[in-house]
PDB file of N, CA and C in Angstrom:
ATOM      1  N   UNK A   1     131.183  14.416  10.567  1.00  0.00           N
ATOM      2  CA  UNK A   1     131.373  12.992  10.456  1.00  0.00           C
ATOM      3  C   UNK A   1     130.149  12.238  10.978  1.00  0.00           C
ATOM      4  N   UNK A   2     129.683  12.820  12.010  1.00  0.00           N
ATOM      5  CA  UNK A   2     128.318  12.274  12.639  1.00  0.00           C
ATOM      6  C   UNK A   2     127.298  12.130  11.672  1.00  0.00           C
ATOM      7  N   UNK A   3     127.052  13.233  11.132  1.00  0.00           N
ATOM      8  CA  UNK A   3     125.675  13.215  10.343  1.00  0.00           C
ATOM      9  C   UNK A   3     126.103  12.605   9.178  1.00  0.00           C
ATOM     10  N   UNK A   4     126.950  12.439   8.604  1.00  0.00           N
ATOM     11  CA  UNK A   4     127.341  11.427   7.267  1.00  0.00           C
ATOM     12  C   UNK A   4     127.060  10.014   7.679  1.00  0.00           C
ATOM     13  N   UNK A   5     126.767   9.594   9.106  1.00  0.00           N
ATOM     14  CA  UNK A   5     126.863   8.450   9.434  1.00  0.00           C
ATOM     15  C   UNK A   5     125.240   8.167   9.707  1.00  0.00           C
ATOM     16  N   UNK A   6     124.586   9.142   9.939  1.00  0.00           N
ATOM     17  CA  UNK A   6     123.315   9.794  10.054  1.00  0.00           C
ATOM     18  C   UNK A   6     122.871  10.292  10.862  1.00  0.00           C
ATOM     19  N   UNK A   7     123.099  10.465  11.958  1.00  0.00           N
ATOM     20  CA  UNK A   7     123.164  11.003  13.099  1.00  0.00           C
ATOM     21  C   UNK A   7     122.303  12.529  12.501  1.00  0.00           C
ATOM     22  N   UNK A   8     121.332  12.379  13.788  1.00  0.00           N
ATOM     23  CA  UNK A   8     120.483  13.917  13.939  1.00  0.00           C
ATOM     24  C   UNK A   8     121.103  14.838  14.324  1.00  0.00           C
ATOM     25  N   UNK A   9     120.537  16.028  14.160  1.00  0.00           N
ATOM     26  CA  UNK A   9     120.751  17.269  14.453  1.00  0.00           C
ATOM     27  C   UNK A   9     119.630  17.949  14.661  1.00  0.00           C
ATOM     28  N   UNK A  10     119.566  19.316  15.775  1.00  0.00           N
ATOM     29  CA  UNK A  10     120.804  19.085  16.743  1.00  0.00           C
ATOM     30  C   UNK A  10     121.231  18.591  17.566  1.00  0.00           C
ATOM     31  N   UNK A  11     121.899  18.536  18.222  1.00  0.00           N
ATOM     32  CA  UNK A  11     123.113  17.944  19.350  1.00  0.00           C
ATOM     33  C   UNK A  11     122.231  18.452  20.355  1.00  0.00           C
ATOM     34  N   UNK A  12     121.830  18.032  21.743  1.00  0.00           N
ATOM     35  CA  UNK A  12     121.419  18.498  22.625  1.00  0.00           C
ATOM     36  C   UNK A  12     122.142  17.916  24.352  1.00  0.00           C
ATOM     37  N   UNK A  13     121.788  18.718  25.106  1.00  0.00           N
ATOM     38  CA  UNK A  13     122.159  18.135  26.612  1.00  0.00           C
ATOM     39  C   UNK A  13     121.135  18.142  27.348  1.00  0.00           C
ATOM     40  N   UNK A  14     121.500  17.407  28.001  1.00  0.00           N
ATOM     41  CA  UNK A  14     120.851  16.009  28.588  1.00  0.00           C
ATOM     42  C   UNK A  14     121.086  15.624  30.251  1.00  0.00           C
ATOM     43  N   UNK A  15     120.043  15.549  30.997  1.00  0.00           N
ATOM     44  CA  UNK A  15     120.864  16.208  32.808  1.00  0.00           C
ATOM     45  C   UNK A  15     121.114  14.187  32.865  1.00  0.00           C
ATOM     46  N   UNK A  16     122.244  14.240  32.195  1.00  0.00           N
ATOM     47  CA  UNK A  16     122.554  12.737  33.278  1.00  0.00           C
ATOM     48  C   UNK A  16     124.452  13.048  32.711  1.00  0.00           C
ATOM     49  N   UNK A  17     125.396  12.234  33.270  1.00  0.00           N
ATOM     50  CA  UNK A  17     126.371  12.400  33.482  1.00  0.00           C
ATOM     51  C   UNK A  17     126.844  11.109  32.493  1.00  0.00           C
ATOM     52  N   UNK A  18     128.172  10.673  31.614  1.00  0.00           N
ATOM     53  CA  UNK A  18     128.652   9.793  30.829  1.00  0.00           C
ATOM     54  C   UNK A  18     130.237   9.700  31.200  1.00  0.00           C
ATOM     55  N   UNK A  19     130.932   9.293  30.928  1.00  0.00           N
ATOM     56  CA  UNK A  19     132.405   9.104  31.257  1.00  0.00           C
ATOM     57  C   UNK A  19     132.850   9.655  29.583  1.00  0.00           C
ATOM     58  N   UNK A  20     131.799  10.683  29.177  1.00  0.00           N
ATOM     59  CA  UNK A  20     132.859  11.371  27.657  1.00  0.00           C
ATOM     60  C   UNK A  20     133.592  12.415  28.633  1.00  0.00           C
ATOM     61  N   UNK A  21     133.353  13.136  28.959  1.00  0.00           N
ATOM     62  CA  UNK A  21     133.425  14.329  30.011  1.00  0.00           C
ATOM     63  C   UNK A  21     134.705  14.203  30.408  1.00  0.00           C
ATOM     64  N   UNK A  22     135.017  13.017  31.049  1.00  0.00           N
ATOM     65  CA  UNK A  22     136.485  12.803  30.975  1.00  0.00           C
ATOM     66  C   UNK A  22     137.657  12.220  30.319  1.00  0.00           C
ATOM     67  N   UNK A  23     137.196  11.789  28.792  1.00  0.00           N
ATOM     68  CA  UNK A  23     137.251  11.581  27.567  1.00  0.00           C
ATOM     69  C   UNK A  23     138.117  12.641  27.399  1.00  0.00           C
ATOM     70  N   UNK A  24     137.204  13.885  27.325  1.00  0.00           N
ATOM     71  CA  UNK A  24     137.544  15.524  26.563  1.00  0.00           C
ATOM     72  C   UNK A  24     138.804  16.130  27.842  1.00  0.00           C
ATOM     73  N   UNK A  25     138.651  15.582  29.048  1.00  0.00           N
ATOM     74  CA  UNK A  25     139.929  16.301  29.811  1.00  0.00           C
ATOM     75  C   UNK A  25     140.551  15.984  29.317  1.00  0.00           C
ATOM     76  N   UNK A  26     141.127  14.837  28.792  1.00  0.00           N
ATOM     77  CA  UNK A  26     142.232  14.041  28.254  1.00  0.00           C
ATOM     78  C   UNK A  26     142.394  14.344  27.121  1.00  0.00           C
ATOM     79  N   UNK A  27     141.985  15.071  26.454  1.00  0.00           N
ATOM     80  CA  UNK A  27     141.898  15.492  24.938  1.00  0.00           C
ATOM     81  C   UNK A  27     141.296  14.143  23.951  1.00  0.00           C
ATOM     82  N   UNK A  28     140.657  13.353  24.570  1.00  0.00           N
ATOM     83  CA  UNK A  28     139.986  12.551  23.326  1.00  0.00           C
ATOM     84  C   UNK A  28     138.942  12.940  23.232  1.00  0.00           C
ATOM     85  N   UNK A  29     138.677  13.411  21.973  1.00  0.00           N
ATOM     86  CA  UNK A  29     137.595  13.762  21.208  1.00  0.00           C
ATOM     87  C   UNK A  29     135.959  12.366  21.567  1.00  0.00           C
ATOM     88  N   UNK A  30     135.314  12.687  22.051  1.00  0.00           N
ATOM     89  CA  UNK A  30     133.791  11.703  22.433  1.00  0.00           C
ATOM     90  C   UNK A  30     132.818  12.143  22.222  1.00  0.00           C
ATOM     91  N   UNK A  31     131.524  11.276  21.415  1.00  0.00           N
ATOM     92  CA  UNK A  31     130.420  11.562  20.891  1.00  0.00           C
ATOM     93  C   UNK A  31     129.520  10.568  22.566  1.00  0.00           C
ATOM     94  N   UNK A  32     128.096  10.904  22.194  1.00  0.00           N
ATOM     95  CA  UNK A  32     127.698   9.887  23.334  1.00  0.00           C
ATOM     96  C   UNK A  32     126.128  10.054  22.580  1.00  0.00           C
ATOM     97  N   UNK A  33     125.932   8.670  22.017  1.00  0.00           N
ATOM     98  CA  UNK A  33     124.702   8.444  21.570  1.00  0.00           C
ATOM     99  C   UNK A  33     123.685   7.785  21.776  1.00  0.00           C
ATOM    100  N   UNK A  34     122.382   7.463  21.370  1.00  0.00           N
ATOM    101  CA  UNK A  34     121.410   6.374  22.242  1.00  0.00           C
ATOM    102  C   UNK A  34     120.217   6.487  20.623  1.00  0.00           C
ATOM    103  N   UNK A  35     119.609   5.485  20.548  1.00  0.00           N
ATOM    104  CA  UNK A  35     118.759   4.916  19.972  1.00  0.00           C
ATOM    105  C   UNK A  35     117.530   5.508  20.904  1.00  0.00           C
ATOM    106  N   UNK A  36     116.519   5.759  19.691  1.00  0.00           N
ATOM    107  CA  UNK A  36     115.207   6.144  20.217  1.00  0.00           C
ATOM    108  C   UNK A  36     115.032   7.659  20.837  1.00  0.00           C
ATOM    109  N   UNK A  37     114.094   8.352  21.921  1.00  0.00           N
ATOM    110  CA  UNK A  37     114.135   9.123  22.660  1.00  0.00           C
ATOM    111  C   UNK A  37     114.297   9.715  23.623  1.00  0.00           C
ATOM    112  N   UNK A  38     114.857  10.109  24.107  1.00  0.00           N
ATOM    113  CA  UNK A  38     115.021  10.883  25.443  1.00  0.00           C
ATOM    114  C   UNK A  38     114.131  10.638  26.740  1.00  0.00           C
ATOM    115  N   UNK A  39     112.632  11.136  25.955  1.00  0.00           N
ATOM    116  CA  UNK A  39     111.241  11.203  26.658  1.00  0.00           C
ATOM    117  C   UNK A  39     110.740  10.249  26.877  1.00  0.00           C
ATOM    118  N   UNK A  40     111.113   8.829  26.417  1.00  0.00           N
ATOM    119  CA  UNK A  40     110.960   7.354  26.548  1.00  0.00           C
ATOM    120  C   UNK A  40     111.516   6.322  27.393  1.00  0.00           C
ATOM    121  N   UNK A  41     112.835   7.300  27.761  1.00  0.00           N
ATOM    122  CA  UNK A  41     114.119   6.587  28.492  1.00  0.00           C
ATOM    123  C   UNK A  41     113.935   6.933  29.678  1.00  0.00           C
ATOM    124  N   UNK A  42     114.413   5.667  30.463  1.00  0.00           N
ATOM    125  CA  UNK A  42     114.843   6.031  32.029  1.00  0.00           C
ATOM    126  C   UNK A  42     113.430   6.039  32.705  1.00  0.00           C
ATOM    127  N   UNK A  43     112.421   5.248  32.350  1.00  0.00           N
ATOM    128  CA  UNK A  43     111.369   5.350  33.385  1.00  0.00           C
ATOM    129  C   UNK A  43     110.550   4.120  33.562  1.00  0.00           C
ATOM    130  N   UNK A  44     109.991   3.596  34.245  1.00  0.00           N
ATOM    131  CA  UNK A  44     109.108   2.824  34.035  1.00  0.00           C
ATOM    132  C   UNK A  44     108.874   1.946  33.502  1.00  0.00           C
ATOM    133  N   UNK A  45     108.275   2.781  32.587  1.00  0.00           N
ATOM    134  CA  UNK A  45     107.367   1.785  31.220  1.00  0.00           C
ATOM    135  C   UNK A  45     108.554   2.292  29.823  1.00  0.00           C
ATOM    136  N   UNK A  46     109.346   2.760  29.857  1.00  0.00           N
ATOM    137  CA  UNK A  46     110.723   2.616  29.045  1.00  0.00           C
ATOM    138  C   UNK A  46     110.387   1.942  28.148  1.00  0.00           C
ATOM    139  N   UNK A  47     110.441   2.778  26.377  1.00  0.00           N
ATOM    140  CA  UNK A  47     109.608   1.734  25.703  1.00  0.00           C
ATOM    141  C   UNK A  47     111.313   2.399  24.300  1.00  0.00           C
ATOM    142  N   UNK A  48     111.521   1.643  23.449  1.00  0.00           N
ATOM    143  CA  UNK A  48     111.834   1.846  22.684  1.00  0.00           C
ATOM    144  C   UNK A  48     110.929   1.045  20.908  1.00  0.00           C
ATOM    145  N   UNK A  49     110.829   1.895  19.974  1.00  0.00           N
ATOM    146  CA  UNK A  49     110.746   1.068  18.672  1.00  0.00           C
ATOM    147  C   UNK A  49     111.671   0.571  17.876  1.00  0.00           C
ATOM    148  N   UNK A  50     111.281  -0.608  17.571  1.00  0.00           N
ATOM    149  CA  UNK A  50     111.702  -1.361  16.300  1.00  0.00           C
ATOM    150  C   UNK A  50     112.536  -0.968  15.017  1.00  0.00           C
ATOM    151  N   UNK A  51     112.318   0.534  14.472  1.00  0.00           N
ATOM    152  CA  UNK A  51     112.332   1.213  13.593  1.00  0.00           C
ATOM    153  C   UNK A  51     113.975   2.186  14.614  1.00  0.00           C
ATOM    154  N   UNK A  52     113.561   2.446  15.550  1.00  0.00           N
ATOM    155  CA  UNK A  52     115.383   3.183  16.842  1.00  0.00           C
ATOM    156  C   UNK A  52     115.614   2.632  16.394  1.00  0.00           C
ATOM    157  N   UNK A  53     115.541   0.839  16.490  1.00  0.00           N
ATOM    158  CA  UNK A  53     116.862   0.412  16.954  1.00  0.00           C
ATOM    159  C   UNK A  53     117.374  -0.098  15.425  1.00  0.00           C
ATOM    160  N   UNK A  54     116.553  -0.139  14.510  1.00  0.00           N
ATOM    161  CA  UNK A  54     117.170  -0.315  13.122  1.00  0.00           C
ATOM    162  C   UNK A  54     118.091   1.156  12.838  1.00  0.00           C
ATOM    163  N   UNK A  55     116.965   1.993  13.098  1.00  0.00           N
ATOM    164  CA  UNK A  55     118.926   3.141  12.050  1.00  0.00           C
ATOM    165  C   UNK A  55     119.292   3.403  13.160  1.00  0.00           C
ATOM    166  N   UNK A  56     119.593   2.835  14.995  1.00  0.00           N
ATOM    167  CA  UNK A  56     120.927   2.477  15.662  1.00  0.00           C
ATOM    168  C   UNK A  56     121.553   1.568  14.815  1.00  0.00           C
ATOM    169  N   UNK A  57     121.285   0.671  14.608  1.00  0.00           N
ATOM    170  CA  UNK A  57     122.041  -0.046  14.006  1.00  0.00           C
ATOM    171  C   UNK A  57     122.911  -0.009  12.660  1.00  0.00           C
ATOM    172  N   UNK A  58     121.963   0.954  12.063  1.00  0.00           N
ATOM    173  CA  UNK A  58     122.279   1.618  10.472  1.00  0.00           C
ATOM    174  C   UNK A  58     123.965   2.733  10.909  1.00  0.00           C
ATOM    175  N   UNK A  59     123.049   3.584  11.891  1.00  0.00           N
ATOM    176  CA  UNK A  59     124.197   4.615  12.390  1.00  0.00           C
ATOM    177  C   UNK A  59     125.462   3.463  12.490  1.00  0.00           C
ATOM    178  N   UNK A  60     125.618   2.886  13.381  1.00  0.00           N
ATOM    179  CA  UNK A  60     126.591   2.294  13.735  1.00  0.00           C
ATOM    180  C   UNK A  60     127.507   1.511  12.853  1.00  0.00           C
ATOM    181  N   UNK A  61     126.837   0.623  11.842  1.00  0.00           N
ATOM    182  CA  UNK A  61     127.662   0.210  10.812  1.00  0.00           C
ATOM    183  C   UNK A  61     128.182   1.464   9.967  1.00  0.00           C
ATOM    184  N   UNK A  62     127.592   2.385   9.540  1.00  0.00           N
ATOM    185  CA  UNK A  62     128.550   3.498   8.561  1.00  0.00           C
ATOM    186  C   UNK A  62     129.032   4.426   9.620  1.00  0.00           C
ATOM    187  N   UNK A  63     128.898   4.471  11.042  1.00  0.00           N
ATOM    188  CA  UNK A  63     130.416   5.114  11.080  1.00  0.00           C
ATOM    189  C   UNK A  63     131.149   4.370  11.907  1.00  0.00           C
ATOM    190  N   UNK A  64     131.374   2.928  12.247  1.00  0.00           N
ATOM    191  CA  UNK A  64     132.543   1.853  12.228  1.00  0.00           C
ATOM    192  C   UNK A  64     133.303   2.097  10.740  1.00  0.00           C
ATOM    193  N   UNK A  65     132.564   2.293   9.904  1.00  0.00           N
ATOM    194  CA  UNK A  65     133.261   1.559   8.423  1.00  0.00           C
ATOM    195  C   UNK A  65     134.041   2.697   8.226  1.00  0.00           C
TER     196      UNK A  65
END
């Protein structure tokens, strides 16, 4: 369902912690996504492009719909 929506592959982990984790105790099924890169995030000079945050935005309208 992810990647129909466009979502990359693959799936990777990631050392920071989200509240899906306890999503999945509960049996709800949780994705946990972010615009841009990994290697960009969380520092400093934290930069995202123009071009992330358009297919974030792309992602997000086809899999709301």
């Amino acid at each position: 369902m992810l990647t129909d929506s466009g979502a990359h592959l693959p799936v990777t982990t990631l050392p920071f912690g989200t509240e899906a984790g306890n999503f999945e105790q509960w049996d709800i099924p949780s994705e946990v996504s972010s615009p841009g890169s990994f290697n960009h995030a969380h520092r400093r000079d934290e930069t995202i492009s123009r071009a992330a945050l358009d297919e974030a935005d792309q992602f997000m309208r086809k899999f709301g719909a």
